[in-house]
C-alpha atoms as a PDB file:
ATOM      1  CA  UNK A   1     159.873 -95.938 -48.009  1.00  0.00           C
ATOM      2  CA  UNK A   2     161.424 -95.891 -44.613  1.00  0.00           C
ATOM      3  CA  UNK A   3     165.083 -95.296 -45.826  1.00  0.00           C
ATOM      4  CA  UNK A   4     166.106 -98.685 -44.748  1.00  0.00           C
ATOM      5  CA  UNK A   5     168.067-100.360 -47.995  1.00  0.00           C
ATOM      6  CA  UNK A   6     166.614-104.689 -47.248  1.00  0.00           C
ATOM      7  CA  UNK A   7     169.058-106.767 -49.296  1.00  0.00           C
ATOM      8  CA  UNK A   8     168.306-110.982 -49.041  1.00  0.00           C
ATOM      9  CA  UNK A   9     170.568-113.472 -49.522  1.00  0.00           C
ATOM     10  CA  UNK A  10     170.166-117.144 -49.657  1.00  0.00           C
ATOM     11  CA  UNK A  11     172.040-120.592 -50.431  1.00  0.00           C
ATOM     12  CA  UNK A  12     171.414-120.114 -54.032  1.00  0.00           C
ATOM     13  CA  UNK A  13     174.495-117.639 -54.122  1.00  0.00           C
ATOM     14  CA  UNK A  14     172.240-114.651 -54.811  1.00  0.00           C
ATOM     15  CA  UNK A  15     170.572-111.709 -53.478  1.00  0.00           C
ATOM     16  CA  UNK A  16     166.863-110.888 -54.027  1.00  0.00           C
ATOM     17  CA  UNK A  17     167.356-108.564 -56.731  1.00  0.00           C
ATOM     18  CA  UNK A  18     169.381-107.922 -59.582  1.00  0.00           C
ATOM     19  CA  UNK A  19     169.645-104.481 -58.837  1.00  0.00           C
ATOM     20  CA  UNK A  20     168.393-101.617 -55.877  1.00  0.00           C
ATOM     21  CA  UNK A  21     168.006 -98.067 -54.853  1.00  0.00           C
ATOM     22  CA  UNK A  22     168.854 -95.658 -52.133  1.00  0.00           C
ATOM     23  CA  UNK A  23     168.557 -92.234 -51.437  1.00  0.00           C
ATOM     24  CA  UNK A  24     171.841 -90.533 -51.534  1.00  0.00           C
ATOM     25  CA  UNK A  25     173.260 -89.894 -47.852  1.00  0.00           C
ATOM     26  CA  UNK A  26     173.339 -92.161 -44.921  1.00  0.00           C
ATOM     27  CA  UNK A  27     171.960 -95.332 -45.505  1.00  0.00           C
ATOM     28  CA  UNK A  28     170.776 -97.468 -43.313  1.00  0.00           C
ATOM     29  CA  UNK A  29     171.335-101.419 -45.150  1.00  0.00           C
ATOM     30  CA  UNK A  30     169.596-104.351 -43.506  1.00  0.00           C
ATOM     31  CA  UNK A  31     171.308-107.605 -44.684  1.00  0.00           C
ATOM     32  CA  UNK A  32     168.946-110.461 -44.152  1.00  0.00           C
ATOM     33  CA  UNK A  33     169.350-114.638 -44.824  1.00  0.00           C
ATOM     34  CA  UNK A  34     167.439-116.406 -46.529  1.00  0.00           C
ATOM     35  CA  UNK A  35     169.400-119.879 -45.383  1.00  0.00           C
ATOM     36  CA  UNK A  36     172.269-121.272 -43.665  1.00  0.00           C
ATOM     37  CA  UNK A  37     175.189-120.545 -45.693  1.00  0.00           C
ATOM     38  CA  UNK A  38     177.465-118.233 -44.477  1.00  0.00           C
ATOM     39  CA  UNK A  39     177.564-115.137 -47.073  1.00  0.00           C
ATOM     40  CA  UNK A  40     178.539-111.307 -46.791  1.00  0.00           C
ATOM     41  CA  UNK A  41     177.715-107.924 -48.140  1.00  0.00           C
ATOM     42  CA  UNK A  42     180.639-105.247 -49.345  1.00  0.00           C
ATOM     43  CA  UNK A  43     180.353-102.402 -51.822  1.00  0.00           C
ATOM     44  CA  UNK A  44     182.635-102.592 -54.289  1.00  0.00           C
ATOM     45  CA  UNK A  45     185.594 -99.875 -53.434  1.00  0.00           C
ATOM     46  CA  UNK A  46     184.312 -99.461 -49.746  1.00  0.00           C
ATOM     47  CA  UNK A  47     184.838-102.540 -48.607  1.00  0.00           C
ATOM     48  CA  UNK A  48     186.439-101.354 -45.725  1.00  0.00           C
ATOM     49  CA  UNK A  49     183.616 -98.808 -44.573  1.00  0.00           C
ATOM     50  CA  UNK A  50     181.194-101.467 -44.315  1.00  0.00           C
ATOM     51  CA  UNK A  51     180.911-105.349 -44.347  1.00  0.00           C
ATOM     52  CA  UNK A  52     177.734-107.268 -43.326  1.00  0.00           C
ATOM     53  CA  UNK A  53     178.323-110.912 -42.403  1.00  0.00           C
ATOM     54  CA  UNK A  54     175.646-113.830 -42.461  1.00  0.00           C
ATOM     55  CA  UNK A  55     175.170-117.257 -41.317  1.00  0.00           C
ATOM     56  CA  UNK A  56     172.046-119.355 -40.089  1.00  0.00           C
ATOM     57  CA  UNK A  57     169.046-117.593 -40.942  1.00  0.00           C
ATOM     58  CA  UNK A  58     170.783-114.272 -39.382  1.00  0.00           C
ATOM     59  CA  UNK A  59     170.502-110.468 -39.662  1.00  0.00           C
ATOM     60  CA  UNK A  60     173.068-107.868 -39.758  1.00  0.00           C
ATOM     61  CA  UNK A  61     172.838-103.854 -39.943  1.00  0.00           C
ATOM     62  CA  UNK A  62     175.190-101.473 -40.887  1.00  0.00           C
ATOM     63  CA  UNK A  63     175.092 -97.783 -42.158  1.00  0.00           C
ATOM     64  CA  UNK A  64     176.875 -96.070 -44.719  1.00  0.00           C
ATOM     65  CA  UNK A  65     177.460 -92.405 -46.424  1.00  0.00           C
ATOM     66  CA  UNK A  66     176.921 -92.651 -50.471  1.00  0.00           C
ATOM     67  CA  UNK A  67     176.942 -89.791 -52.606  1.00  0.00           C
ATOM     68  CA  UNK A  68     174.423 -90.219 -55.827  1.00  0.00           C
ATOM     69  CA  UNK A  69     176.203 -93.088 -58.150  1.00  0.00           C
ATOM     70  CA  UNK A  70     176.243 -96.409 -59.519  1.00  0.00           C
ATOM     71  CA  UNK A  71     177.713 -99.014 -56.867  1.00  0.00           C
ATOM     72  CA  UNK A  72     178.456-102.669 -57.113  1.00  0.00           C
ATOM     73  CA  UNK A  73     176.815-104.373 -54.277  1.00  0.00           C
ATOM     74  CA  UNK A  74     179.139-108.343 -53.904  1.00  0.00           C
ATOM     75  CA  UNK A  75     179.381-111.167 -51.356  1.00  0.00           C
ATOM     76  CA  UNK A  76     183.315-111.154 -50.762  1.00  0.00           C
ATOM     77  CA  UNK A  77     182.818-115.307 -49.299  1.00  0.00           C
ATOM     78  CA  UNK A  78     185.429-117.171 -51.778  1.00  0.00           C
ATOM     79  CA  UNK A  79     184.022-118.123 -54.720  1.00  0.00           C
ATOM     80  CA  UNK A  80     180.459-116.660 -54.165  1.00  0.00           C
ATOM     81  CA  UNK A  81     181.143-112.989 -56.661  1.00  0.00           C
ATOM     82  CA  UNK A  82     182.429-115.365 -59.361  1.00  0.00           C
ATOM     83  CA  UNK A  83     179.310-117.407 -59.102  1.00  0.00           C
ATOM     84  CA  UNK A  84     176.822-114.349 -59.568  1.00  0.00           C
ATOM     85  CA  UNK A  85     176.614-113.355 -56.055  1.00  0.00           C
ATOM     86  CA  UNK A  86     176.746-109.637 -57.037  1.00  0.00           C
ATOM     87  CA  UNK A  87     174.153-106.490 -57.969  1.00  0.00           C
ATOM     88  CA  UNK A  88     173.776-103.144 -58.495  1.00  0.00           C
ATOM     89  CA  UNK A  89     173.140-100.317 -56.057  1.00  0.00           C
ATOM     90  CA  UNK A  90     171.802 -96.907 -57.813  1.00  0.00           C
ATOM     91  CA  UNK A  91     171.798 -94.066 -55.590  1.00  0.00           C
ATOM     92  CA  UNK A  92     170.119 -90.875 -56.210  1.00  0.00           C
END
């Protein structure tokens, strides 16, 4: 409701939800852990416009411009993706 995209993360190797929404434009993503492991938040084919980084119960905040799509929302730690750290953005 407030434009702010929350995303949680946690030593499971998995974000809060399978998938999300946003509101096409600037968007305002609020990477929060769940934790102590360290983990990370990239979009698939902007990787280098924006990349969150977590560790010890820590927050990070970073803003990006999406035009209306399907994303692919990944922790790029090694071996995290490959274990299902990975979920879907839709952006309207």
């Amino acid at each position: 409701a407030d434009g702010v995209l929350r995303v949680v993360a946690d030593d499971t190797q998995d974000f809060d939800a399978d998938a999300y929404r946003a509101t096409a434009g600037e968007i305002t993503v609020e990477y929060m852990l769940a934790g102590f492991q360290e983990h990370t938040l990239v979009i698939e084919g902007r990787e280098d416009e924006m990349r969150l980084a977590l560790e010890n119960g820590g927050t990070d905040t970073g803003t990006i411009f999406l035009e209306p799509g399907r994303y692919i929302l990944y922790c790029d730690v090694p071996g995290h993706r490959i274990a299902g750290m990975e979920a879907r953005l839709l952006v309207e």
